[in-house]
N, C-alpha and C. Protein backbone atom coordinates (compact mmCIF):
# COMPACT_ATOMS: atom_id res chain seq x y z
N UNK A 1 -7.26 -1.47 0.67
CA UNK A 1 -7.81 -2.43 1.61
C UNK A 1 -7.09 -3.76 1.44
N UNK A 2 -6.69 -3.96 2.41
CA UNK A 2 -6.16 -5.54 2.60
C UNK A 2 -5.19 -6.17 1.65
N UNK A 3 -4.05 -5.48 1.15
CA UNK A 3 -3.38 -5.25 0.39
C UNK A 3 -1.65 -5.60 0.27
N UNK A 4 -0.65 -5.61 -0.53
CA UNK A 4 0.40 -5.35 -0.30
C UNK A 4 1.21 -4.22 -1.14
N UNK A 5 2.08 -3.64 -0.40
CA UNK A 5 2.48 -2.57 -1.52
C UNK A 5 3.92 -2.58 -0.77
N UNK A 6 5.02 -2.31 -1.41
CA UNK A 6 6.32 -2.09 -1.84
C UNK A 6 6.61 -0.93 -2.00
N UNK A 7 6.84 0.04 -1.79
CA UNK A 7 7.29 1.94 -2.29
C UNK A 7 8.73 1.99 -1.60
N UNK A 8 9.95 2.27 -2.59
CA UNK A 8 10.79 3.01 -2.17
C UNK A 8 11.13 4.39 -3.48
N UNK A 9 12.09 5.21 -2.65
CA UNK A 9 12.45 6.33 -3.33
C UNK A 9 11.13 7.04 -3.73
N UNK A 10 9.82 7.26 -2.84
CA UNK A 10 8.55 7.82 -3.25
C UNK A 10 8.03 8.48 -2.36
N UNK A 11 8.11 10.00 -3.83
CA UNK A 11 7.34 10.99 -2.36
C UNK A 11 5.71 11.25 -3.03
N UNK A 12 5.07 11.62 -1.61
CA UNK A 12 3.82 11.53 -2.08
C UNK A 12 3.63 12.85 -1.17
N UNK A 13 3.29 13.71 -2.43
CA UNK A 13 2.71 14.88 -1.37
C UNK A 13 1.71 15.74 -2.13
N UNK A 14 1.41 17.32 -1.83
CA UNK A 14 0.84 18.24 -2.78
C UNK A 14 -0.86 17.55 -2.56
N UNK A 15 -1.36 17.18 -1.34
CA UNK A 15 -2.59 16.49 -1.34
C UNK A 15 -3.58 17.26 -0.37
N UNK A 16 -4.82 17.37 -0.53
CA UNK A 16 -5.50 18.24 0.16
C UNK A 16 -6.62 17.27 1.41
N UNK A 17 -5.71 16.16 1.35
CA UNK A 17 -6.40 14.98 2.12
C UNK A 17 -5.44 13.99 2.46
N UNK A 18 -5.61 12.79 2.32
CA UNK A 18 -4.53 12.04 3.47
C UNK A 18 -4.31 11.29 1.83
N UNK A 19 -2.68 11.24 2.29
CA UNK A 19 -1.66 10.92 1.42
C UNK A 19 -1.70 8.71 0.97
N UNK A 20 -1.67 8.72 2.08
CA UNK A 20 -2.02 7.14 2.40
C UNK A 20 -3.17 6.73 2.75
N UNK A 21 -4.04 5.66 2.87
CA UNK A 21 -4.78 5.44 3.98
C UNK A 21 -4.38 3.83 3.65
N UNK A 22 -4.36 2.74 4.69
CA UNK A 22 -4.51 1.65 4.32
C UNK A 22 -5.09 0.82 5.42
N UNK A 23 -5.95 0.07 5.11
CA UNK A 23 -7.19 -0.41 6.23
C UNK A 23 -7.12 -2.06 5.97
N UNK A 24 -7.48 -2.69 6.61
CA UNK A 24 -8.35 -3.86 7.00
C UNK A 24 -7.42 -4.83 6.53
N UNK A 25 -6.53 -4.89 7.09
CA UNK A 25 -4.93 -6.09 6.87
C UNK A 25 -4.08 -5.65 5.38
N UNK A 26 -3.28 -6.77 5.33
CA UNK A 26 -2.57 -6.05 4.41
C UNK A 26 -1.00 -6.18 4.69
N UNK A 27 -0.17 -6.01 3.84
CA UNK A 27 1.75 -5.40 4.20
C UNK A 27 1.90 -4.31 3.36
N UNK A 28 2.63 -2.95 4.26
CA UNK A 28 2.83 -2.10 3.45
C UNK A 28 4.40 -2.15 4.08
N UNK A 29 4.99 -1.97 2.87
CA UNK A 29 6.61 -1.21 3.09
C UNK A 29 7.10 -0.58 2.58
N UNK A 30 7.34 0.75 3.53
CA UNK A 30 7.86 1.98 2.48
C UNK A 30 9.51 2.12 2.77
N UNK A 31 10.35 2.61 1.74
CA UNK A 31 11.87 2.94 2.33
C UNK A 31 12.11 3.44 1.07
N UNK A 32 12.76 4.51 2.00
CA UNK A 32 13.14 5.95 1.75
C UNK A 32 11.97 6.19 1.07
N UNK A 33 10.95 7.01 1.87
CA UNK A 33 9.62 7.43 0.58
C UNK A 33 9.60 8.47 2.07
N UNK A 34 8.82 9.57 1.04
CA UNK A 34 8.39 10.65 1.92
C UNK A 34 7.16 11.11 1.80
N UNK A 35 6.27 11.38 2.07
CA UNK A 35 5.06 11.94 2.96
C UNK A 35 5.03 12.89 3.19
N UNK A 36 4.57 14.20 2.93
CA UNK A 36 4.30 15.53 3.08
C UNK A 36 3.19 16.01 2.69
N UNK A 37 2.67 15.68 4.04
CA UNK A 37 1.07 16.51 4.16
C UNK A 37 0.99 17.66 4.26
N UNK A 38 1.37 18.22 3.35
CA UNK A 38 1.30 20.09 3.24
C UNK A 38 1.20 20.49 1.26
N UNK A 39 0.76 21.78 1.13
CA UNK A 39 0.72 22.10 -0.03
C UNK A 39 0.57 23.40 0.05
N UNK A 40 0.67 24.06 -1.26
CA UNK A 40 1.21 25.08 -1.60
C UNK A 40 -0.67 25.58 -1.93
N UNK A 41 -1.32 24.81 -2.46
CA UNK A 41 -2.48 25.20 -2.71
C UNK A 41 -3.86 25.30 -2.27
N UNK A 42 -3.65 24.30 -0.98
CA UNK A 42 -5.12 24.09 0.07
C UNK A 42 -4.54 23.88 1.17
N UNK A 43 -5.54 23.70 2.25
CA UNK A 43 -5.29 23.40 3.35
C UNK A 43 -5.43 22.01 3.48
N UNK A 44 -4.49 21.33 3.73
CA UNK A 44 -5.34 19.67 4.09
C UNK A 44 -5.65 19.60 4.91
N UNK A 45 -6.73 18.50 4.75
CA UNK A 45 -7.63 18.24 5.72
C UNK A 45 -7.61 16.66 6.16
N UNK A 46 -6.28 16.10 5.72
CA UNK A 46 -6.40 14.57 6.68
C UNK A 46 -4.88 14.90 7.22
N UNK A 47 -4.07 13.82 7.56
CA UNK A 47 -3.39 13.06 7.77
C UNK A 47 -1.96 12.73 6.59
N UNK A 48 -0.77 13.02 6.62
CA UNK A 48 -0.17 12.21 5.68
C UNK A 48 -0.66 10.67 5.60
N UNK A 49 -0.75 10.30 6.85
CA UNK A 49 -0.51 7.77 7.05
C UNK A 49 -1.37 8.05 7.99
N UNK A 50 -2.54 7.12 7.80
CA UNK A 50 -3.11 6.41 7.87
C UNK A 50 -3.50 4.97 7.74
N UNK A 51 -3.25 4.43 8.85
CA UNK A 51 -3.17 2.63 8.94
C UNK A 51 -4.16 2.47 10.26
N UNK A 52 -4.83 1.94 9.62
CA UNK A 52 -6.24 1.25 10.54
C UNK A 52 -6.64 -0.24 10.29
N UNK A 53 -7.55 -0.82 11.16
CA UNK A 53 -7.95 -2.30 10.96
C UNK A 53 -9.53 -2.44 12.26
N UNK A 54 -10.34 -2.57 10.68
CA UNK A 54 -11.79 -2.18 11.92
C UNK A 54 -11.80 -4.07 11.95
N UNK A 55 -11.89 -4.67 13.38
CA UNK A 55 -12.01 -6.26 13.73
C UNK A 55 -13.24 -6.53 13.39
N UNK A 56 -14.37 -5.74 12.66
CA UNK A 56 -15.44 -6.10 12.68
C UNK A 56 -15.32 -6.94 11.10
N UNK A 57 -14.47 -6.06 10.44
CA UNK A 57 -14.21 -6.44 8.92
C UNK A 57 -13.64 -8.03 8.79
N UNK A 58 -12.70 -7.96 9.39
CA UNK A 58 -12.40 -9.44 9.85
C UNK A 58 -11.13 -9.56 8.88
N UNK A 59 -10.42 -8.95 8.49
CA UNK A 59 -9.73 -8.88 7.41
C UNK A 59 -8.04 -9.61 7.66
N UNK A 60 -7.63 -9.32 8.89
CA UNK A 60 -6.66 -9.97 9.39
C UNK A 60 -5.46 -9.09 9.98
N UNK A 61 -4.76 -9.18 10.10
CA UNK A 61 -3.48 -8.31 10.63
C UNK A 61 -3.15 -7.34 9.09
N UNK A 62 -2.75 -6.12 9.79
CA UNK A 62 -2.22 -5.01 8.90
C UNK A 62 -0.57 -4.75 9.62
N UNK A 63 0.09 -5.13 8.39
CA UNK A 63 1.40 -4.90 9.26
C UNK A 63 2.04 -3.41 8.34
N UNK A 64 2.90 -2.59 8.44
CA UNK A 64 3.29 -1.56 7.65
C UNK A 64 5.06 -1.63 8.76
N UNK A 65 5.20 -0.99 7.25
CA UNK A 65 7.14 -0.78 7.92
C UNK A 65 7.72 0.41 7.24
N UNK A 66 8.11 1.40 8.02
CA UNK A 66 8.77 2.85 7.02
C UNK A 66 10.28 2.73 7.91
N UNK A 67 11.11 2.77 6.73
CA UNK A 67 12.34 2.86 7.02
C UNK A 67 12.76 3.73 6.38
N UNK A 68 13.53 4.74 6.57
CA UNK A 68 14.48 6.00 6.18
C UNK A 68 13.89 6.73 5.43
N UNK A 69 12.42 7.20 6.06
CA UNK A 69 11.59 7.58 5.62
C UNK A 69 11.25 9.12 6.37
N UNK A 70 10.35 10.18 5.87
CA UNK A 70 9.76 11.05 6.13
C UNK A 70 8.33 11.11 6.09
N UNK A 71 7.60 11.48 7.20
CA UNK A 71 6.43 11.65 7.49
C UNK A 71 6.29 12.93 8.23
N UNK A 72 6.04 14.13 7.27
CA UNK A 72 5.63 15.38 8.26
C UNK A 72 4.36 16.06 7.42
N UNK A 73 3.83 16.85 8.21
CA UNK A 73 3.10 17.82 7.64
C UNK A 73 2.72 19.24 8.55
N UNK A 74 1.76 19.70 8.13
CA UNK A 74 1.72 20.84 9.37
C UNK A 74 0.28 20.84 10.21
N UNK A 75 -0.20 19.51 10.51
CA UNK A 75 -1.09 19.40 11.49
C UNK A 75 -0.32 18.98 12.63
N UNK A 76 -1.29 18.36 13.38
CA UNK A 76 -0.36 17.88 15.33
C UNK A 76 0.45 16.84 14.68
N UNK A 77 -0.45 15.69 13.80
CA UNK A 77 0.80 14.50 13.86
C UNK A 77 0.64 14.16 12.37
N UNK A 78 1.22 13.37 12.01
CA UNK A 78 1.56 12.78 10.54
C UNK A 78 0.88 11.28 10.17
N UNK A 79 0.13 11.03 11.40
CA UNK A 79 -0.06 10.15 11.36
C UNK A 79 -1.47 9.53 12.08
N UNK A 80 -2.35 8.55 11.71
CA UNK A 80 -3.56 8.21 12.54
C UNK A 80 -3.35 6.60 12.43
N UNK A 81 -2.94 5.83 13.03
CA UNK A 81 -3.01 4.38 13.62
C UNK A 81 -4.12 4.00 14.40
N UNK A 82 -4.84 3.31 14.16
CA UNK A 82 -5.64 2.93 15.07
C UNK A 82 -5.67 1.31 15.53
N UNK A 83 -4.92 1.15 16.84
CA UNK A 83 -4.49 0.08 17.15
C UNK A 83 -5.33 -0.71 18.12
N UNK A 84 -6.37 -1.48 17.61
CA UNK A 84 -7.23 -2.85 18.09
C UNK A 84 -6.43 -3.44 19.52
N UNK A 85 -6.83 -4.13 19.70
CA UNK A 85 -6.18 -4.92 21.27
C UNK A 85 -5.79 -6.21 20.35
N UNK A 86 -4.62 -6.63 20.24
CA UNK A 86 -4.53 -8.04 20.00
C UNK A 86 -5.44 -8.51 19.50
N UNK A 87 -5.48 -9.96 18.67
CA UNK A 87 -6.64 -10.17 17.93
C UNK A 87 -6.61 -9.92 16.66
N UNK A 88 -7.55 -10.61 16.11
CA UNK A 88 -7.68 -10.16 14.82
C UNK A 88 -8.11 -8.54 14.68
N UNK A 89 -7.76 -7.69 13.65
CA UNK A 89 -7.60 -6.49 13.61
C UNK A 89 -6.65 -6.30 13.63
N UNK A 90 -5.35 -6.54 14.39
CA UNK A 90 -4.22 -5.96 14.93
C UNK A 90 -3.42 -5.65 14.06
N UNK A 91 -3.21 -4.46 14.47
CA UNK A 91 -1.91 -3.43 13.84
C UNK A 91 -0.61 -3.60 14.44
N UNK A 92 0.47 -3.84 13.17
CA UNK A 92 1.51 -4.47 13.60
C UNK A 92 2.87 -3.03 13.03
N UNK A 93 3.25 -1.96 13.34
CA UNK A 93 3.83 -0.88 13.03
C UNK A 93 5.46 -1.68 13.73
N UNK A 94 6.31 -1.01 12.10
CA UNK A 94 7.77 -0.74 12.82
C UNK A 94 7.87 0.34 11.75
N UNK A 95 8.82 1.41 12.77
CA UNK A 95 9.03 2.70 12.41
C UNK A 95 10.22 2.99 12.74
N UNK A 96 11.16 3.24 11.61
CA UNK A 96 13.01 3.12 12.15
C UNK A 96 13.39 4.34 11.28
N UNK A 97 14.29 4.83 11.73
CA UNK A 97 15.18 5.47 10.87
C UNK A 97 14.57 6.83 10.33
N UNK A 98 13.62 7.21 10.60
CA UNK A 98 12.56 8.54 10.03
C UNK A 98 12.47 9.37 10.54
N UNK A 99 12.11 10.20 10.26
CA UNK A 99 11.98 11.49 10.85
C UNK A 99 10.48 11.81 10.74
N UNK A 100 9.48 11.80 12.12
CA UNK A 100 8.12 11.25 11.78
C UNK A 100 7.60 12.62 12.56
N UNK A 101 6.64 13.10 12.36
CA UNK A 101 6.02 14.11 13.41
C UNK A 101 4.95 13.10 14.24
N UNK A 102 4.93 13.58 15.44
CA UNK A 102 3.65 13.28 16.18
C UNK A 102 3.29 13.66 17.50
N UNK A 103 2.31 13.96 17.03
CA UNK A 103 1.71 15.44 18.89
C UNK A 103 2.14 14.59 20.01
N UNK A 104 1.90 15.45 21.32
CA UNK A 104 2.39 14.69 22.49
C UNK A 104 0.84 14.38 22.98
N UNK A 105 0.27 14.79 22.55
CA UNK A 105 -1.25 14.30 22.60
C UNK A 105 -1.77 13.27 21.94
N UNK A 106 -0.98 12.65 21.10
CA UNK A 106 -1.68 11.18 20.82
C UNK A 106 -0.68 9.99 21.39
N UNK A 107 -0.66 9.41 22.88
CA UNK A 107 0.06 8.51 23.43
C UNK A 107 0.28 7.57 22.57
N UNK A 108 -1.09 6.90 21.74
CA UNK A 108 -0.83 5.39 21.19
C UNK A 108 0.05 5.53 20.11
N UNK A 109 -0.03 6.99 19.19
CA UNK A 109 1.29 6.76 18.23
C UNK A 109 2.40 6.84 18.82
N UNK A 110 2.98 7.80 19.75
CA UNK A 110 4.25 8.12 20.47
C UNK A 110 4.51 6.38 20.78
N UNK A 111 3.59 5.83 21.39
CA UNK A 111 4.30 3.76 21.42
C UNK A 111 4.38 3.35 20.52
N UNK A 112 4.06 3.94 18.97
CA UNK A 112 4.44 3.29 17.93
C UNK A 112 5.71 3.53 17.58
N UNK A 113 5.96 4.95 17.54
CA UNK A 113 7.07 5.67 17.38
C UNK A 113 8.21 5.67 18.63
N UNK A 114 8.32 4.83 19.30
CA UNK A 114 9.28 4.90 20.45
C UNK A 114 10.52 5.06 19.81
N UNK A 115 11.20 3.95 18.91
CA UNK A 115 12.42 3.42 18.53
C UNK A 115 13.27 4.63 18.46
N UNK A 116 14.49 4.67 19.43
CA UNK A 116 15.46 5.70 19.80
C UNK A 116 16.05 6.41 18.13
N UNK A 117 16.04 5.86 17.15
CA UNK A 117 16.81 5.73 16.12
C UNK A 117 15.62 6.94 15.30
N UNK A 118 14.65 7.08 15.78
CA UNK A 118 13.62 8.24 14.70
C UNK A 118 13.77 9.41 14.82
N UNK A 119 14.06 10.74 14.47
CA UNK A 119 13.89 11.64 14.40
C UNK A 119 12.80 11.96 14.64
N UNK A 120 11.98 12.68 15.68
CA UNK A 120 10.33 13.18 15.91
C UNK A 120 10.19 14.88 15.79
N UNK A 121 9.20 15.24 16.00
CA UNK A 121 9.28 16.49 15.87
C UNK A 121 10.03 17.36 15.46
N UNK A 122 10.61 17.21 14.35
CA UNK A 122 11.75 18.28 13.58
C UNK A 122 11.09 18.38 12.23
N UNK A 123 11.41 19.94 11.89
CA UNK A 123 11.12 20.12 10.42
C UNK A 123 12.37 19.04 9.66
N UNK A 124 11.72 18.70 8.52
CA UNK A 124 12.80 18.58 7.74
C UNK A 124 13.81 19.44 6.67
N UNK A 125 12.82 20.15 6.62
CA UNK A 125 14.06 21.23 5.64
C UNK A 125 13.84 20.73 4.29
N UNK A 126 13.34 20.65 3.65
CA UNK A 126 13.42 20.50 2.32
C UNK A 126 13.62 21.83 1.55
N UNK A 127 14.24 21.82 0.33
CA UNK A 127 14.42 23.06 -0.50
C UNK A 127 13.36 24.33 -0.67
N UNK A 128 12.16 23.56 -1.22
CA UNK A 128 11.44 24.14 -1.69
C UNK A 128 10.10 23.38 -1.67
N UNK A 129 9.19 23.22 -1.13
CA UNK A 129 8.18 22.47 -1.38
C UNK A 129 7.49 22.74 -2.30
N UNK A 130 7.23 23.51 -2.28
CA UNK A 130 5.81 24.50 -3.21
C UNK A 130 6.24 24.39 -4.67
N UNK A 131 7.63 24.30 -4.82
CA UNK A 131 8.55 24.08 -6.07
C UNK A 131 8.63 22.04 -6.26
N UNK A 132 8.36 21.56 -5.29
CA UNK A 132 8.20 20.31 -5.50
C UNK A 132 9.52 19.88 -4.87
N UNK A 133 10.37 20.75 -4.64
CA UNK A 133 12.08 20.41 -4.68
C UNK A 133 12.13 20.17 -3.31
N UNK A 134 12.26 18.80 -2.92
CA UNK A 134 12.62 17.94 -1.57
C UNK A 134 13.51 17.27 -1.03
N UNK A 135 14.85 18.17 -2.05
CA UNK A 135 16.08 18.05 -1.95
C UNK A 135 16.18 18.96 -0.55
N UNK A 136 17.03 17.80 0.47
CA UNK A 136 16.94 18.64 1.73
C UNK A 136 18.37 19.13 2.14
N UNK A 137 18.13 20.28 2.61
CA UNK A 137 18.84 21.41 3.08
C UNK A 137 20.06 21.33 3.78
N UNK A 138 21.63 21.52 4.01
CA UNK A 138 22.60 21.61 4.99
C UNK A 138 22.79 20.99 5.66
N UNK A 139 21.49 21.54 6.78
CA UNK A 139 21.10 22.04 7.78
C UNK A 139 20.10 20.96 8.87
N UNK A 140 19.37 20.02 7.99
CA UNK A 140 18.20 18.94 7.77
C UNK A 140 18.81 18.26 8.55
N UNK A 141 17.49 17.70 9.60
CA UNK A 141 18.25 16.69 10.53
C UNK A 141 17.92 15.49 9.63
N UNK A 142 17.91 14.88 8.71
CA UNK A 142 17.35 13.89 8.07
C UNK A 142 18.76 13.80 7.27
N UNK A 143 19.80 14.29 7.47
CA UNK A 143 21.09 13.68 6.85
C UNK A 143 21.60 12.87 7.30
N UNK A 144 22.13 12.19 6.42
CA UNK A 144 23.30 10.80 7.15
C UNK A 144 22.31 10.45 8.41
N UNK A 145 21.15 10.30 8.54
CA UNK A 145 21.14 9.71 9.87
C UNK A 145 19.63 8.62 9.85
N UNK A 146 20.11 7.91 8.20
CA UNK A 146 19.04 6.89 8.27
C UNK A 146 19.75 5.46 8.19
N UNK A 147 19.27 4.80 8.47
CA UNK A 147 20.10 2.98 8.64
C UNK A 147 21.10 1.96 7.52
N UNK A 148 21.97 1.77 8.08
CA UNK A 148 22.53 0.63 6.79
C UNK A 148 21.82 -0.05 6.07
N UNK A 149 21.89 0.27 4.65
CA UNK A 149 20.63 -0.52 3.88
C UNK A 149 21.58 -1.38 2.86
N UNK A 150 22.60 -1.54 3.04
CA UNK A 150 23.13 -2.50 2.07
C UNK A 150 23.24 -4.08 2.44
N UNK A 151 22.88 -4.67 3.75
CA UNK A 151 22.02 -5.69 3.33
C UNK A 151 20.76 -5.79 2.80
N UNK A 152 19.82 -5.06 3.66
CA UNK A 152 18.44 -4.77 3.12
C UNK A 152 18.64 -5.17 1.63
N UNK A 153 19.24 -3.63 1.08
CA UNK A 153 18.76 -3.55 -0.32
C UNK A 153 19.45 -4.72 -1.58
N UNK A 154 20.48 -5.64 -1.02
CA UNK A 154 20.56 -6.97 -1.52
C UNK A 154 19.87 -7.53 -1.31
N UNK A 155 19.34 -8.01 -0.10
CA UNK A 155 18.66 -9.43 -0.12
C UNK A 155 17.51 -9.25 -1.03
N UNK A 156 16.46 -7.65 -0.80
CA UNK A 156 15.21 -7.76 -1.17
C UNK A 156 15.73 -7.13 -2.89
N UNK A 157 17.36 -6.46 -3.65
CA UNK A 157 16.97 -6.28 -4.78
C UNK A 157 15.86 -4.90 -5.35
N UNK A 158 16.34 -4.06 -4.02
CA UNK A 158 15.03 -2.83 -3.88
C UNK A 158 16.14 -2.17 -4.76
N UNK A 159 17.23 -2.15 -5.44
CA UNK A 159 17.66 -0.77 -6.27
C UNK A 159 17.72 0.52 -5.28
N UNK A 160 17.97 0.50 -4.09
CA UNK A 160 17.98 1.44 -3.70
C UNK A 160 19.36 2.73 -3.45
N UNK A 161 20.58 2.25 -4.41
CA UNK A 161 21.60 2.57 -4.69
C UNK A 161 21.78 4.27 -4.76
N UNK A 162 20.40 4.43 -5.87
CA UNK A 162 20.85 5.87 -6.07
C UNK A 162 19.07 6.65 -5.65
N UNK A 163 18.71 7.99 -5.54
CA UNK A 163 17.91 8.42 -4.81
C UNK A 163 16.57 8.78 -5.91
N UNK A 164 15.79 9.33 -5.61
CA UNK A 164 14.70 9.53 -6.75
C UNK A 164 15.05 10.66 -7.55
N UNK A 165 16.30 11.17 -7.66
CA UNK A 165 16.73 12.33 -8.62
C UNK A 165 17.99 11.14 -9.15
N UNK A 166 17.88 10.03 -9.24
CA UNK A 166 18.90 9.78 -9.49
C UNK A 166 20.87 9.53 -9.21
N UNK A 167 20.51 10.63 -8.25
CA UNK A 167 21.78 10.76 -7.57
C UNK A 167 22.20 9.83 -7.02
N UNK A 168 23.55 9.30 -6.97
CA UNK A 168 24.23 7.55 -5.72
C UNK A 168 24.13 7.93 -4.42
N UNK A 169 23.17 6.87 -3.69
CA UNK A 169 23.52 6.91 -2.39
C UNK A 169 24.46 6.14 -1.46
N UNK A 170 24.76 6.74 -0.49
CA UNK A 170 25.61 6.23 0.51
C UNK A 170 24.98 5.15 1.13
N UNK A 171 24.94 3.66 0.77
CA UNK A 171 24.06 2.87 1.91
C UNK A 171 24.39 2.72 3.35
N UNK A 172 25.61 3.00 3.49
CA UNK A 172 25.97 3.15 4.68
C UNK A 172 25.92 3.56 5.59
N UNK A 173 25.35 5.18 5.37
CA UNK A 173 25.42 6.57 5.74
C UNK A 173 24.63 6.95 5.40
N UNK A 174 22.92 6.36 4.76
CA UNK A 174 21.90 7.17 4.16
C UNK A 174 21.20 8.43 4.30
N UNK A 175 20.89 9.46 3.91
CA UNK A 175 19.86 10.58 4.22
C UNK A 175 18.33 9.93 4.40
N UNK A 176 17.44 10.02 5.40
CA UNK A 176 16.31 9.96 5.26
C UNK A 176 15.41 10.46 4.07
């Protein structure tokens, strides 16, 4: 609730409920972090992201930002936003560079998710989930096709050089 959080190189998955939730204002920024609402052992029953802002709370603007990021799972969408009218409450989403699922049945995320640059509806391919291994595949549309982060990752000092196995990344040319 009403919070700030920082996550890169972080996957959050193996959950039998929603991976995120973050409510009632706040800054969240994730890059390169992944989200996988699926498991090997239950069925989930939320949402990977979840970002809401009830105006009754009064809490203030909730802004969130995923860059070269993954958000899938195996429900309709990856995601539940619930976006207030202007005003206090208001949800402030930028979504770049990801590869995000989301049904064609929820309009208000598809306007979150417009930005030409996202990957939507595609598996990602990861190795092995069930094995934890989210080292992605060949084949994965989530290669080379996330944003120049070598200003980014100077100015803000995010270390985002090499990947959560350690391996060097290409900032140039990143994998989602």
């Amino acid at each position: 609730f009403s919070t700030t959080i920082l996550a890169q190189n972080t996957i959050i998955n193996d959950c039998c409920g929603n991976l995120v939730v973050a409510q009632d204002g706040g800054t969240y920024q994730f890059f390169h972090c992944t989200f996988m609402g699926s498991t090997c052992e239950c069925t989930p029953e939320g949402v990977p992201l979840v970002f809401e802002n009830d105006p009754e709370v009064g809490r203030g603007t909730l802004t969130f930002s995923l860059l070269n990021s993954i958000a899938y799972g195996f429900k309709e969408t990856a995601y539940n936003v619930l976006l207030p009218a202007g005003g206090e409450g208001e949800v402030n989403p930028a979504v770049q560079y990801s590869l995000v699922k989301v049904s064609e049945q929820a309009p208000e995320l598809i306007s979150v998710i417009t930005d030409s640059t996202n990957v939507r509806n595609e598996r990602p391919l990861f190795n092995n989930i069930c094995e934890n291994n989210f080292a992605l595949t060949e084949n994965s549309p989530a290669l080379d096709s996330g944003r120049d982060i070598k200003a980014l990752n100077d100015t803000l000092n995010l270390g985002l050089e090499k990947d959560f196995r350690d391996n060097k990344r290409a900032l140039d040319t990143p994998d989602i």
